[in-house]
N, C-alpha and C. Protein backbone atom coordinates (compact mmCIF):
# COMPACT_ATOMS: atom_id res chain seq x y z
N UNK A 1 -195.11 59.99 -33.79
CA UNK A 1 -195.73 59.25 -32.67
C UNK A 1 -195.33 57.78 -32.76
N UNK A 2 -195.18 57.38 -31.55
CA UNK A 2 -194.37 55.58 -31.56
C UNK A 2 -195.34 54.88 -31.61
N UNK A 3 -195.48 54.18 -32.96
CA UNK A 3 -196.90 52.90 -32.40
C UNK A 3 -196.43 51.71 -31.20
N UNK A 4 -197.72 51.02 -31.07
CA UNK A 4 -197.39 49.88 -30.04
C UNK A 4 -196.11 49.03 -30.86
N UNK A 5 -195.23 48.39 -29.70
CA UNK A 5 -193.92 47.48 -30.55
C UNK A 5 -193.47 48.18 -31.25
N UNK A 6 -193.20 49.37 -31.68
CA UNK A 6 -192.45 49.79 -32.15
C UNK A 6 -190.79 50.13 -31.38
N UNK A 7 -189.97 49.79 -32.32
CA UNK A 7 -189.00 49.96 -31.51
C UNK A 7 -187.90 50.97 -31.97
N UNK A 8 -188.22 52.38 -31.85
CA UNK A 8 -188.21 53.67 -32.49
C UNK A 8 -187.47 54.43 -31.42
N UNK A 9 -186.53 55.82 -32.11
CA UNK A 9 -186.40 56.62 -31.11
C UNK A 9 -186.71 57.49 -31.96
N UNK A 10 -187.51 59.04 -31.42
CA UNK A 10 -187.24 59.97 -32.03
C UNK A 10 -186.01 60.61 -32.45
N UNK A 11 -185.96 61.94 -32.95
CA UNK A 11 -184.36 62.29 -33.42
C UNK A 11 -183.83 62.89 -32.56
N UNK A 12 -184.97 63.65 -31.48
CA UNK A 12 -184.05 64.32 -30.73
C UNK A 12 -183.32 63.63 -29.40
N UNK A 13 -184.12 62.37 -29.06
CA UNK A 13 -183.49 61.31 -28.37
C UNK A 13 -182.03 60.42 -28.92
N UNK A 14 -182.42 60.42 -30.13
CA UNK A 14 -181.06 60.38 -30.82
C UNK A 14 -179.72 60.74 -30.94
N UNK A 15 -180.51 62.79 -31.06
CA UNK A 15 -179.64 63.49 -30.94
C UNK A 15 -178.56 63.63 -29.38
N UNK A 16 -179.54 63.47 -28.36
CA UNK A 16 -178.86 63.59 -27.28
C UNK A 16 -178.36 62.66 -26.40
N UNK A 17 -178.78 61.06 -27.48
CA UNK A 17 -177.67 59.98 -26.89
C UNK A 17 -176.04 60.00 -27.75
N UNK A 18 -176.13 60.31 -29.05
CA UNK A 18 -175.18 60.29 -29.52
C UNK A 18 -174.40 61.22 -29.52
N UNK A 19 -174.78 62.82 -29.16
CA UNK A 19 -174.01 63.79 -28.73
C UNK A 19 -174.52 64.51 -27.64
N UNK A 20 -174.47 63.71 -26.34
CA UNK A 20 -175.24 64.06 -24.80
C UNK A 20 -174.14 65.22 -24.76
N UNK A 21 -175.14 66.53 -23.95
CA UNK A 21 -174.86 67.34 -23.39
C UNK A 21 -174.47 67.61 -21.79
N UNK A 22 -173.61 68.51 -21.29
CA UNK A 22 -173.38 68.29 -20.18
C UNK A 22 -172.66 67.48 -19.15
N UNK A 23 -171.80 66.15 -20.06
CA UNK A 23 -171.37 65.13 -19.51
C UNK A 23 -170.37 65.80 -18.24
N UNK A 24 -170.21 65.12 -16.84
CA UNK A 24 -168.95 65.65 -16.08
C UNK A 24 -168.05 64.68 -16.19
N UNK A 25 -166.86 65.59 -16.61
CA UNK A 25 -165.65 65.10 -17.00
C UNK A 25 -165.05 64.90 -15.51
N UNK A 26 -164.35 62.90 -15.52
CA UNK A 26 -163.57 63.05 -14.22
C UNK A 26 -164.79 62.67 -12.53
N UNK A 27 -164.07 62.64 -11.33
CA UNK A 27 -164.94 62.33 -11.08
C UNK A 27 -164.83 63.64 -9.40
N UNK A 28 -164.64 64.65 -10.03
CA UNK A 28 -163.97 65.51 -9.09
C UNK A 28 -165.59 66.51 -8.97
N UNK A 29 -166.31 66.37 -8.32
CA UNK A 29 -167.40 67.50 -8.06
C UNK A 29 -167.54 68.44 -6.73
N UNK A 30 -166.15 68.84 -6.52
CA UNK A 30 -165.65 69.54 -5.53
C UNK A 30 -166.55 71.21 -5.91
N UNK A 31 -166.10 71.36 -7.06
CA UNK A 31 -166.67 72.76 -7.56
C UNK A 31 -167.93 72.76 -7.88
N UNK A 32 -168.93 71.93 -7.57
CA UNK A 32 -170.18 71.63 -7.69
C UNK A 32 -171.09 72.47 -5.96
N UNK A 33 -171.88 72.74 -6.36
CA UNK A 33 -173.07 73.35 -4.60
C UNK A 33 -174.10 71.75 -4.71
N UNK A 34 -174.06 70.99 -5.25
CA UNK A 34 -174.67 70.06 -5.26
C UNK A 34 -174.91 68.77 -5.63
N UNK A 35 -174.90 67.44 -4.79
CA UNK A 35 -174.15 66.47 -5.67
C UNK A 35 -174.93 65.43 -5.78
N UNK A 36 -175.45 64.27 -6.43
CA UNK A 36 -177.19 63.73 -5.82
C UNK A 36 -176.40 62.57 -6.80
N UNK A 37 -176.89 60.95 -6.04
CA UNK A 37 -176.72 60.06 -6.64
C UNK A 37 -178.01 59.24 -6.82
N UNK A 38 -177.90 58.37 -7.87
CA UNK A 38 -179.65 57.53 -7.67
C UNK A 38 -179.12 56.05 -8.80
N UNK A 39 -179.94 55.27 -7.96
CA UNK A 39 -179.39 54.27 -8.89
C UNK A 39 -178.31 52.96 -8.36
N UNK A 40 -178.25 51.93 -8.87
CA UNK A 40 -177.35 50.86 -8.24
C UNK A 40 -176.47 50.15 -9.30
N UNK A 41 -175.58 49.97 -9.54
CA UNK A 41 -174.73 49.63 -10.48
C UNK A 41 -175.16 47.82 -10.97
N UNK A 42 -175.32 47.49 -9.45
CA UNK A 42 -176.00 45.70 -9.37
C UNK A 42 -176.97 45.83 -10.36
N UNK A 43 -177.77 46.48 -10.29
CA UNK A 43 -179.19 46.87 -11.40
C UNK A 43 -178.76 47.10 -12.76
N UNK A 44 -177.63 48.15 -13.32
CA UNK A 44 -177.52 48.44 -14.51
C UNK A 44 -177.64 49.51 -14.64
N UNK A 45 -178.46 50.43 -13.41
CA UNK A 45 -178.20 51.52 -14.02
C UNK A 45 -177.80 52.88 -12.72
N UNK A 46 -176.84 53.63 -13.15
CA UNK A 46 -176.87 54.52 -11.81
C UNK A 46 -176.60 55.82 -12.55
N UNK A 47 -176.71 56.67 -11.73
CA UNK A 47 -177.00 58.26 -12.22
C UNK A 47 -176.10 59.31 -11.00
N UNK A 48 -175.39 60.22 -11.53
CA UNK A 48 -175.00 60.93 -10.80
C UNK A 48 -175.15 62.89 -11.04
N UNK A 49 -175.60 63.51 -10.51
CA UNK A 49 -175.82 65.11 -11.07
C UNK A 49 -175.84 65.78 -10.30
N UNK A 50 -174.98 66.49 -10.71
CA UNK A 50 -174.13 67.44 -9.97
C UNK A 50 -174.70 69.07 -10.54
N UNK A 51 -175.17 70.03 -9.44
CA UNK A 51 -175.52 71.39 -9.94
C UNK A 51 -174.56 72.62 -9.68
N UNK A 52 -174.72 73.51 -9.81
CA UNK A 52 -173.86 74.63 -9.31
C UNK A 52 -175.22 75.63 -9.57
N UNK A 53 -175.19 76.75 -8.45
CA UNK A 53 -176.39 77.48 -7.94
C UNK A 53 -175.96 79.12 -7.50
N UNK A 54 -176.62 79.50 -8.42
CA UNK A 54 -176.09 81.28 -7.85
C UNK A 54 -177.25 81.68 -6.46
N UNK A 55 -176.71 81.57 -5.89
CA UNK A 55 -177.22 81.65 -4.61
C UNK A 55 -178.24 82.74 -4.34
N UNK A 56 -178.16 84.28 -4.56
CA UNK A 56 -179.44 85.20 -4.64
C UNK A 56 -179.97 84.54 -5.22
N UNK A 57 -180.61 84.29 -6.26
CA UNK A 57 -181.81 84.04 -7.22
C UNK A 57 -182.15 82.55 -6.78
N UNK A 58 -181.39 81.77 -6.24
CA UNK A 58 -181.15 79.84 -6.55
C UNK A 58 -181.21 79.52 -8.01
N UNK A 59 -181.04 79.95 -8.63
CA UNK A 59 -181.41 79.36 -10.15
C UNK A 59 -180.00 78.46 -10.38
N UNK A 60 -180.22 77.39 -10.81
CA UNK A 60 -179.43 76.53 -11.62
C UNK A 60 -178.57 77.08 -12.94
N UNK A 61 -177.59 77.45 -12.79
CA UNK A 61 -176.26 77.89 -13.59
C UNK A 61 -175.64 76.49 -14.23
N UNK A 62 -175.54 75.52 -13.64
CA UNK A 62 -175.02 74.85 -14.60
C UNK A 62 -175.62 73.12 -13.99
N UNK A 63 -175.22 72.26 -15.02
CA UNK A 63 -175.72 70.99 -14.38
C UNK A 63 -175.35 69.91 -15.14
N UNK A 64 -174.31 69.02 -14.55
CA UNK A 64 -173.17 67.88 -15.22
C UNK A 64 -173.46 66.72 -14.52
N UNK A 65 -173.51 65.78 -15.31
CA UNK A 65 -174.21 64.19 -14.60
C UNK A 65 -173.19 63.18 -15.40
N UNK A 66 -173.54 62.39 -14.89
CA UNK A 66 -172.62 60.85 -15.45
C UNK A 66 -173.85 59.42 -15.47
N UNK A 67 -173.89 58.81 -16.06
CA UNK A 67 -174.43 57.69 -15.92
C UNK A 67 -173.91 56.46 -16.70
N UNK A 68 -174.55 55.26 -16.19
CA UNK A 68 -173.92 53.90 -16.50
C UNK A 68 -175.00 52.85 -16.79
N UNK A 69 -176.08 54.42 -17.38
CA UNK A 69 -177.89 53.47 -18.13
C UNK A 69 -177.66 53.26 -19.43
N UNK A 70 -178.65 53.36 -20.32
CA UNK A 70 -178.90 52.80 -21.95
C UNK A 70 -179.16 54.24 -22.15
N UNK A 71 -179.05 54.23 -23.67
CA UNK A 71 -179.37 55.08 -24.71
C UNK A 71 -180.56 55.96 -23.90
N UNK A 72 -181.71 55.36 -23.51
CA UNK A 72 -182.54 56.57 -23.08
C UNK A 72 -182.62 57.24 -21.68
N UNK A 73 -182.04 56.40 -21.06
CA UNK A 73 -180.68 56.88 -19.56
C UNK A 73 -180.39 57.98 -19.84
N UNK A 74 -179.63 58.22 -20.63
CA UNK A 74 -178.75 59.18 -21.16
C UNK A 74 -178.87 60.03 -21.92
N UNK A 75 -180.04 60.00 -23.18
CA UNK A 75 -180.54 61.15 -23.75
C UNK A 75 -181.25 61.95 -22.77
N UNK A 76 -182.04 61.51 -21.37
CA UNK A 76 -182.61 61.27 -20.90
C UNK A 76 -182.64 62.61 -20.10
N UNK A 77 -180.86 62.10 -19.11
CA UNK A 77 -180.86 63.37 -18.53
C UNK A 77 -179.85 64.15 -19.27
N UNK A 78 -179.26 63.75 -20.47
CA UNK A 78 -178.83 65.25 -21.41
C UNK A 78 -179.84 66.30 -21.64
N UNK A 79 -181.19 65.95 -21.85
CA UNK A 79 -181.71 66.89 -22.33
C UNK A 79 -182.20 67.51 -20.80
N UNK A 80 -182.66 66.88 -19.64
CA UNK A 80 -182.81 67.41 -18.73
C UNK A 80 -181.59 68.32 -17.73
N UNK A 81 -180.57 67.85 -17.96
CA UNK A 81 -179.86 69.04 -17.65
C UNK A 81 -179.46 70.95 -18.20
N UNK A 82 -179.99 70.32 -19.56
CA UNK A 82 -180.47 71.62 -20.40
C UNK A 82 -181.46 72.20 -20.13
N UNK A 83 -182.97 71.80 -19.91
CA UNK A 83 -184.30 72.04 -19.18
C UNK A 83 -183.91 73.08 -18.09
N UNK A 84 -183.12 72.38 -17.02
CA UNK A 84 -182.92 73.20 -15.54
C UNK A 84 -182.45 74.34 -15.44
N UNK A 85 -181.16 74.42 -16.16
CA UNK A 85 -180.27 75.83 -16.37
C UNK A 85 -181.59 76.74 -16.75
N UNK A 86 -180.77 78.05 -15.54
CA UNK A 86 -181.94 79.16 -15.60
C UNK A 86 -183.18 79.09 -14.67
N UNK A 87 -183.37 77.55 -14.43
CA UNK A 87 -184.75 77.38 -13.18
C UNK A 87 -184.33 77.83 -11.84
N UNK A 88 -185.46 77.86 -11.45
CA UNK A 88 -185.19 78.04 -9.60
C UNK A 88 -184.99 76.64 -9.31
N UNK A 89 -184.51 76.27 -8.08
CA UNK A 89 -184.26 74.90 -7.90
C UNK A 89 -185.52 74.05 -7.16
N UNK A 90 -186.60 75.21 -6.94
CA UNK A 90 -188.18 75.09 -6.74
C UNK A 90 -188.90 74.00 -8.17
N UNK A 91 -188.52 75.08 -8.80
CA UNK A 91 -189.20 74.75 -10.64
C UNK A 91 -188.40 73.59 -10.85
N UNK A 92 -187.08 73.24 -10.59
CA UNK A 92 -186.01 72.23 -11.28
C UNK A 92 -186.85 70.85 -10.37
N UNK A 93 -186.69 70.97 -9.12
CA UNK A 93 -187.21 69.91 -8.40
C UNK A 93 -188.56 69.22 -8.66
N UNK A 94 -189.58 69.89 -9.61
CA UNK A 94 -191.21 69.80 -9.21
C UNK A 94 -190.66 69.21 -10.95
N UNK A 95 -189.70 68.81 -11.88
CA UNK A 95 -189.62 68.41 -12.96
C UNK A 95 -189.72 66.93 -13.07
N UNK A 96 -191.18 65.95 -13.89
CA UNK A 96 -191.37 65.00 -14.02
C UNK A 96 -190.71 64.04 -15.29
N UNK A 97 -190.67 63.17 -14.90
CA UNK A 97 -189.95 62.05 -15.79
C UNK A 97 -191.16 62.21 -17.57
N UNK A 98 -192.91 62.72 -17.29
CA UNK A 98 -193.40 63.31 -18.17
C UNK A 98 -192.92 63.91 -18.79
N UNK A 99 -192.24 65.17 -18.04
CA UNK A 99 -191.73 66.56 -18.61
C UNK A 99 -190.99 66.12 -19.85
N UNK A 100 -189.61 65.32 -18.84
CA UNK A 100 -188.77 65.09 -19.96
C UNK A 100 -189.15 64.13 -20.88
N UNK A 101 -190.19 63.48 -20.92
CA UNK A 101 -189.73 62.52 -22.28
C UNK A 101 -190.67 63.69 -23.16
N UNK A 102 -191.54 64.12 -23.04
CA UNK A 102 -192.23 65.59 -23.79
C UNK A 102 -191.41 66.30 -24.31
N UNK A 103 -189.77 66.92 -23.82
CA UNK A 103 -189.28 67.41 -24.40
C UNK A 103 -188.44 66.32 -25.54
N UNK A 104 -188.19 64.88 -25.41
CA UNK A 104 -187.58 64.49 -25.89
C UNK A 104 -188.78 64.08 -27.42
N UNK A 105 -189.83 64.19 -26.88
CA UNK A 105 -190.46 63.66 -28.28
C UNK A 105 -191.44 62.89 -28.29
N UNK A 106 -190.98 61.83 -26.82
CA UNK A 106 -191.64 60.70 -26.57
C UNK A 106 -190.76 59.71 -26.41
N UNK A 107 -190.98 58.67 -25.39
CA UNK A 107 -189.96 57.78 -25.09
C UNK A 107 -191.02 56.39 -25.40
N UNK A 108 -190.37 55.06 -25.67
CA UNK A 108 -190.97 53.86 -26.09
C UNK A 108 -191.51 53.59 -24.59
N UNK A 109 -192.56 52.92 -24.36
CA UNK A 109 -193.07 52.78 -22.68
C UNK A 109 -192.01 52.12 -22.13
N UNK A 110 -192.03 51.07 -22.74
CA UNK A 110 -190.68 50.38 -21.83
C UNK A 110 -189.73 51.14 -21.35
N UNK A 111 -189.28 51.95 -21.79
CA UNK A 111 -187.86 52.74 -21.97
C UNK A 111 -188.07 53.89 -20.68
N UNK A 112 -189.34 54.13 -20.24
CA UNK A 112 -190.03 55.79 -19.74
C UNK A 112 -189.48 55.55 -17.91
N UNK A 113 -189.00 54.20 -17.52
CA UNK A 113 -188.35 54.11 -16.27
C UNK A 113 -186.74 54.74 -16.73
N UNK A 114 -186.57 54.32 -17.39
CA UNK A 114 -184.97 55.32 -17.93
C UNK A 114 -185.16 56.40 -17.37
N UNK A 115 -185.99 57.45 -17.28
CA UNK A 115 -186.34 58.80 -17.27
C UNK A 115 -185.92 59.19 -15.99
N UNK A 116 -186.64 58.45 -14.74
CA UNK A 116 -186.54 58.78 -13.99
C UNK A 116 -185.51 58.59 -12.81
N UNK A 117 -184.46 58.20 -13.17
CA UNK A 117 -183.68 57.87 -13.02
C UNK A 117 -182.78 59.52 -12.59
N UNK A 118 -182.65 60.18 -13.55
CA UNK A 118 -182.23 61.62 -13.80
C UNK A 118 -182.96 62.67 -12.97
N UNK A 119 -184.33 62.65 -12.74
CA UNK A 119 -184.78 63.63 -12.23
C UNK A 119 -185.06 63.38 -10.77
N UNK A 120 -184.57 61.68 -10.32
CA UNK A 120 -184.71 61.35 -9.16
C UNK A 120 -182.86 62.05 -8.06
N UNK A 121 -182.06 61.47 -8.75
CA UNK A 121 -180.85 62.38 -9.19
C UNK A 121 -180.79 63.75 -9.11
N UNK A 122 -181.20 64.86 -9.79
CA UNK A 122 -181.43 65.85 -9.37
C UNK A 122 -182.16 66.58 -8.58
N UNK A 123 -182.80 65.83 -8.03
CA UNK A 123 -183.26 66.02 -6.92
C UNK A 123 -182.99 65.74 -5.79
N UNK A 124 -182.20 65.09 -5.35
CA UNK A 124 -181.23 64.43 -4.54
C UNK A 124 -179.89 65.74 -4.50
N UNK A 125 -179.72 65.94 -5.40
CA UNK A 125 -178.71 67.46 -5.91
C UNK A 125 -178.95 68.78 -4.88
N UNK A 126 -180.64 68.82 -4.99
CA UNK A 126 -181.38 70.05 -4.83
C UNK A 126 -181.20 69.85 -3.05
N UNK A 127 -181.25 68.75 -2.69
CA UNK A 127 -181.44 68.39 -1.39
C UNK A 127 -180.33 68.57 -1.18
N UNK A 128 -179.37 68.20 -1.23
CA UNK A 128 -178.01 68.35 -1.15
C UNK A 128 -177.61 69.70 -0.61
N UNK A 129 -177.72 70.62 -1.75
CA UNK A 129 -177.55 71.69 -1.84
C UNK A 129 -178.38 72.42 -0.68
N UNK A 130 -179.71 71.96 -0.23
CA UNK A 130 -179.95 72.59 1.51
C UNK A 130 -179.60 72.28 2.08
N UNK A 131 -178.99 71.23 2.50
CA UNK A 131 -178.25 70.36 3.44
C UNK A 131 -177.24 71.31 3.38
N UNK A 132 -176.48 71.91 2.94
CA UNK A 132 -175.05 72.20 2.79
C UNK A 132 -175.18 73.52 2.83
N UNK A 133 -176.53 74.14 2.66
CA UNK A 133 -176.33 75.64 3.40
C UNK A 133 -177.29 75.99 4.26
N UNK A 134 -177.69 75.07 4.99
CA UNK A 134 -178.11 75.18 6.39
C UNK A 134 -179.51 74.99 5.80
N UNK A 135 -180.30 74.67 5.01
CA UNK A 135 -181.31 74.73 4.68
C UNK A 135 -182.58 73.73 4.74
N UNK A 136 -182.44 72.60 6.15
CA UNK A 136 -183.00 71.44 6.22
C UNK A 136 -183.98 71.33 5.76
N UNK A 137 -185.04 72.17 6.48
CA UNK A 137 -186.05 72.30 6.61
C UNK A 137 -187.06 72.33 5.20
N UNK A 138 -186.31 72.85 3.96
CA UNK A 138 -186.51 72.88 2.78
C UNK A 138 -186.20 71.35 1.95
N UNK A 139 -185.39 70.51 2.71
CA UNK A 139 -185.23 69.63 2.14
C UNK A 139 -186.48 68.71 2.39
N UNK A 140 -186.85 68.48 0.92
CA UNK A 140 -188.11 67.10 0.79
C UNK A 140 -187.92 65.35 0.27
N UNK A 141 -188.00 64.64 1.11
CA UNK A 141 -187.92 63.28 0.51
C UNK A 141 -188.96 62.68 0.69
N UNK A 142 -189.00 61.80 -0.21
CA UNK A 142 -190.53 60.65 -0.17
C UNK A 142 -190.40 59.89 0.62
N UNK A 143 -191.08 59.61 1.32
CA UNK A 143 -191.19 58.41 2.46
C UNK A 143 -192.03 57.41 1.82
N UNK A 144 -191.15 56.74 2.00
CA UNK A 144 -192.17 54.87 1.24
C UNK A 144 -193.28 54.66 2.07
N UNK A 145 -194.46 54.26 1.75
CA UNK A 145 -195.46 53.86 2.67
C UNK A 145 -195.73 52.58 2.10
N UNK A 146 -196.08 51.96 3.23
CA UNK A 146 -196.61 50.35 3.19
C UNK A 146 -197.87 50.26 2.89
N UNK A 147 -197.98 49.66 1.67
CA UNK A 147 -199.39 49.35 1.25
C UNK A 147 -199.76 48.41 1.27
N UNK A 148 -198.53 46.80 1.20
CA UNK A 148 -199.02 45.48 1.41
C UNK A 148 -198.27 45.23 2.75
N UNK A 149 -198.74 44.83 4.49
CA UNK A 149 -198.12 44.45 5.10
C UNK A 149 -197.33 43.24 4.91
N UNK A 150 -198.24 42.36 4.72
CA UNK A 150 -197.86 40.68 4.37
C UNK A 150 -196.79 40.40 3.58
N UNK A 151 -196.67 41.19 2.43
CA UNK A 151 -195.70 41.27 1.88
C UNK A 151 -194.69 42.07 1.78
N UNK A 152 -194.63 43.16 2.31
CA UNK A 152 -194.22 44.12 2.71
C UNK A 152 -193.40 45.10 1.29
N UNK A 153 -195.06 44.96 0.68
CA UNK A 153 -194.68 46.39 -0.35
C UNK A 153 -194.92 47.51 -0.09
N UNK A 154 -194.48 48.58 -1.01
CA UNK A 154 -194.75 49.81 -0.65
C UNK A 154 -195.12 50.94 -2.00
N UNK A 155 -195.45 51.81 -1.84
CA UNK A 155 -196.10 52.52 -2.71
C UNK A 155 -195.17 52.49 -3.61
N UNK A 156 -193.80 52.83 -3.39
CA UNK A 156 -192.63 53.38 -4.42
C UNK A 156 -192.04 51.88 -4.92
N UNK A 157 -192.67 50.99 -4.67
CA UNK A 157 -192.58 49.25 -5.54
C UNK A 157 -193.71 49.10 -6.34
N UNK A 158 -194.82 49.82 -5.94
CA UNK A 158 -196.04 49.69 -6.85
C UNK A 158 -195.76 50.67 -8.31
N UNK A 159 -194.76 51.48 -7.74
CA UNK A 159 -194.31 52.82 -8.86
C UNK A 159 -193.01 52.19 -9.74
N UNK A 160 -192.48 51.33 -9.47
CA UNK A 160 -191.47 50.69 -9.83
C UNK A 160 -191.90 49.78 -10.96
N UNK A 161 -192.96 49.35 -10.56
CA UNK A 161 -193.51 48.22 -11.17
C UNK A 161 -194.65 48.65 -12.69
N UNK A 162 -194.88 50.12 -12.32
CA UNK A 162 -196.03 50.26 -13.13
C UNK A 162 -194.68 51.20 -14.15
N UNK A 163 -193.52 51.51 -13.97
CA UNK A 163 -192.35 51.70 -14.62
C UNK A 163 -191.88 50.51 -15.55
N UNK A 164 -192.25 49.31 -15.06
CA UNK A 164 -191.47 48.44 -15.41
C UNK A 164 -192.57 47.58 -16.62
N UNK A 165 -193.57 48.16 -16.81
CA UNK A 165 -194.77 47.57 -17.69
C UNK A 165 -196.07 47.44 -16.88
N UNK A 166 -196.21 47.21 -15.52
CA UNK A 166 -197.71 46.49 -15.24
C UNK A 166 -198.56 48.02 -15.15
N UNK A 167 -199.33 47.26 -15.33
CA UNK A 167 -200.38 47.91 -15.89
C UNK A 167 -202.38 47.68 -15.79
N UNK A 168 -202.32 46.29 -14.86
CA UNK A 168 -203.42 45.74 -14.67
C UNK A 168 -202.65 45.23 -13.13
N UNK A 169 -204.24 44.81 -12.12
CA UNK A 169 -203.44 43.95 -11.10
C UNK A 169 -202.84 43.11 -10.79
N UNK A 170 -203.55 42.31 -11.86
CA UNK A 170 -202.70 41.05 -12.01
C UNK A 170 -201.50 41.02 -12.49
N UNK A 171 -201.08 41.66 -13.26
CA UNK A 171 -199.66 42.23 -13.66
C UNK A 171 -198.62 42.27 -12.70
N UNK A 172 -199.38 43.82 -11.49
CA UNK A 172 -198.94 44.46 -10.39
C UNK A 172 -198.46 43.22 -9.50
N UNK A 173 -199.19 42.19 -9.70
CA UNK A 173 -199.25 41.02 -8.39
C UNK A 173 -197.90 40.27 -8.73
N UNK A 174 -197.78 40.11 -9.88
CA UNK A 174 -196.84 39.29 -10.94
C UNK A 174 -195.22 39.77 -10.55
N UNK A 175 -195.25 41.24 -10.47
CA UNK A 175 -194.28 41.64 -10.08
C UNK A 175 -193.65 41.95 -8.63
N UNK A 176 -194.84 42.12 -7.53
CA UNK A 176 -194.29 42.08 -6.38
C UNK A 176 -194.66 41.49 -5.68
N UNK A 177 -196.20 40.72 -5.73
CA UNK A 177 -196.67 39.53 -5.20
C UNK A 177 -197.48 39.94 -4.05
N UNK A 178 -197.90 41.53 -4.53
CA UNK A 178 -198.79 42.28 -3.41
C UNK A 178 -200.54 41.55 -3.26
N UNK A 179 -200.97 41.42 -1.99
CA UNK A 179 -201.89 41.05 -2.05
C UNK A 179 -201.99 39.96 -2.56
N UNK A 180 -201.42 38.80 -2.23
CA UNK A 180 -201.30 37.27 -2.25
C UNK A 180 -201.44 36.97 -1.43
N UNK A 181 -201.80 37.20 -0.08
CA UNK A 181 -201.69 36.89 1.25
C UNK A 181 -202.94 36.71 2.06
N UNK A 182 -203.08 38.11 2.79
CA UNK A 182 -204.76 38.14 3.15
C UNK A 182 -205.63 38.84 2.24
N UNK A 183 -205.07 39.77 1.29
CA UNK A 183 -206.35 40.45 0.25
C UNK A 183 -206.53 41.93 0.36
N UNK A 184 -206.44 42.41 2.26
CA UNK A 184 -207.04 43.17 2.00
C UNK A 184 -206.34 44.37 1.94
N UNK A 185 -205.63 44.14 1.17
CA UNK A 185 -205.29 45.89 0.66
C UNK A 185 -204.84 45.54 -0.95
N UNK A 186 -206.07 45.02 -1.59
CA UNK A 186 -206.03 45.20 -3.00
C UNK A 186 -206.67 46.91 -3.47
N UNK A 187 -207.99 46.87 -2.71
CA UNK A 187 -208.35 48.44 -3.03
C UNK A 187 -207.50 49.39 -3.06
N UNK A 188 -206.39 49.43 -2.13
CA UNK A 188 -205.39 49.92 -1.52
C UNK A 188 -204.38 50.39 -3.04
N UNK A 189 -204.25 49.23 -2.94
CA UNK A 189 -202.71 48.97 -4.53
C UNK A 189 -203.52 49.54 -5.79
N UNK A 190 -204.70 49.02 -5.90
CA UNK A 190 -205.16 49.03 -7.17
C UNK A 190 -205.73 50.80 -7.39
N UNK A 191 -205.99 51.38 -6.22
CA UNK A 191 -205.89 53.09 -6.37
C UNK A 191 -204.78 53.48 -6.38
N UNK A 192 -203.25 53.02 -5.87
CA UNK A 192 -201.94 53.33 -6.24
C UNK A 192 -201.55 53.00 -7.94
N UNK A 193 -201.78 51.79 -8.00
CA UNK A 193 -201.52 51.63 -9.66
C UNK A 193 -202.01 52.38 -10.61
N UNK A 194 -203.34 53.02 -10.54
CA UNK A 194 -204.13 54.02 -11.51
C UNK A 194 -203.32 55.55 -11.10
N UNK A 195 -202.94 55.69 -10.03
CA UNK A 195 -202.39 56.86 -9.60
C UNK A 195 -200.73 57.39 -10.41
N UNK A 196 -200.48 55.53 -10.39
CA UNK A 196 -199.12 56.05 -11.11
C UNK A 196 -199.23 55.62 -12.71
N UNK A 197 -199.84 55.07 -12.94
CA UNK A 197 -199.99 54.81 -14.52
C UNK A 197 -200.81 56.16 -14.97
N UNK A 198 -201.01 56.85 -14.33
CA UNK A 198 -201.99 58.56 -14.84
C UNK A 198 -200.80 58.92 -14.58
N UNK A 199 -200.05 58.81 -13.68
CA UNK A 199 -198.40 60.19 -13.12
C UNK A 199 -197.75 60.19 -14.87
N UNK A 200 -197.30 59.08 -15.12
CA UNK A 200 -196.31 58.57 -15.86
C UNK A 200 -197.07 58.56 -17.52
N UNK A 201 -198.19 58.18 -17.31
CA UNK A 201 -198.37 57.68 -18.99
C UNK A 201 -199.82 58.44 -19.54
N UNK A 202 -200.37 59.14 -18.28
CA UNK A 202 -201.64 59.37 -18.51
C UNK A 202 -201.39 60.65 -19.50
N UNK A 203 -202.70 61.16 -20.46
CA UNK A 203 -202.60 62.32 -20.76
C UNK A 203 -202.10 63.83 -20.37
């Protein structure tokens, strides 16, 4: 278990930054049913994962990614591309940035936005992959909702942020400057912030 400040990886995070599984060789994902990008290079970190899908069953047969994150970037979704093989792309999609650091051992908090990076990515894959066989209607994306007008944040900045350390409002405020304005949608943020600090870190 990682104490506070500790600046630790487990072994199997170890294991799967220093010999990641799954890497795609090249940048050819022609032979791929699915291709999902996430991530911005300006930022530091971007993610790419690519599936292949036996079509009776949908189950995930195989699953090759690339990225241009840190050490837990990359153990990150090595071990999550191992996870999927064999899932339905139901089960693969409903897989949390929790999941994986659970299988990895445990990730340092700081580090636990790494995570999601990969499963935001493969999911983007999964979508893909209805898109491309007529399957719209199955395809699901999050729609950002506005929680601070004034400032014009949104739920998936309040999720960004509680990724990025905050953890109190004042924190939350620190980072996007929600509810500096007229006020009233602190109730608002401050039931989003408990919502995602339970998604991500809660028991």
């Amino acid at each position: 278990m990682l104490q506070s400040g500790e600046w630790a990886y487990t072994e199997k995070l170890k294991e799967h930054f220093e010999s990641p599984k799954n890497i795609l060789q090249g940048n050819d994902t022609s032979a791929f049913d699915g291709v999902g990008m996430e991530g911005n290079l300006q930022c530091g970190d971007q993610m790419m994962v690519a599936i292949k899908v036996e079509k009776e069953s949908e189950k995930i047969i195989d699953c090759q990614w690339k990225t241009y994150g840190c050490a837990s970037a990359i153990a990150s979704t090595s071990i999550l591309s191992e996870m999927v093989k064999g899932m339905t792309l139901d089960q693969a999609f409903n897989i949390s940035p929790k999941d994986v650091a659970k299988e990895l051992g445990g990730l340092p908090e700081n580090k636990i936005h790494c995570s999601v990076l990969g499963d935001k990515a493969l999911r983007a894959a999964i979508n893909d992959y209805f898109i491309r066989n007529g399957m719209t209607d199955r395809v699901q994306k999050a729609q950002a909702r506005t929680v601070c007008q004034c400032m014009n944040v949104t739920d998936h900045d309040i999720e960004e942020a509680v990724l990025e350390g905050a953890r109190t409002f004042y924190e939350l405020q620190e980072h996007t400057k929600i509810s500096t304005v007229c006020g009233l949608c602190k109730e608002d943020a401050e039931a989003e912030l408990q919502k995602y600090v339970h998604l991500h870190f809660g028991a």
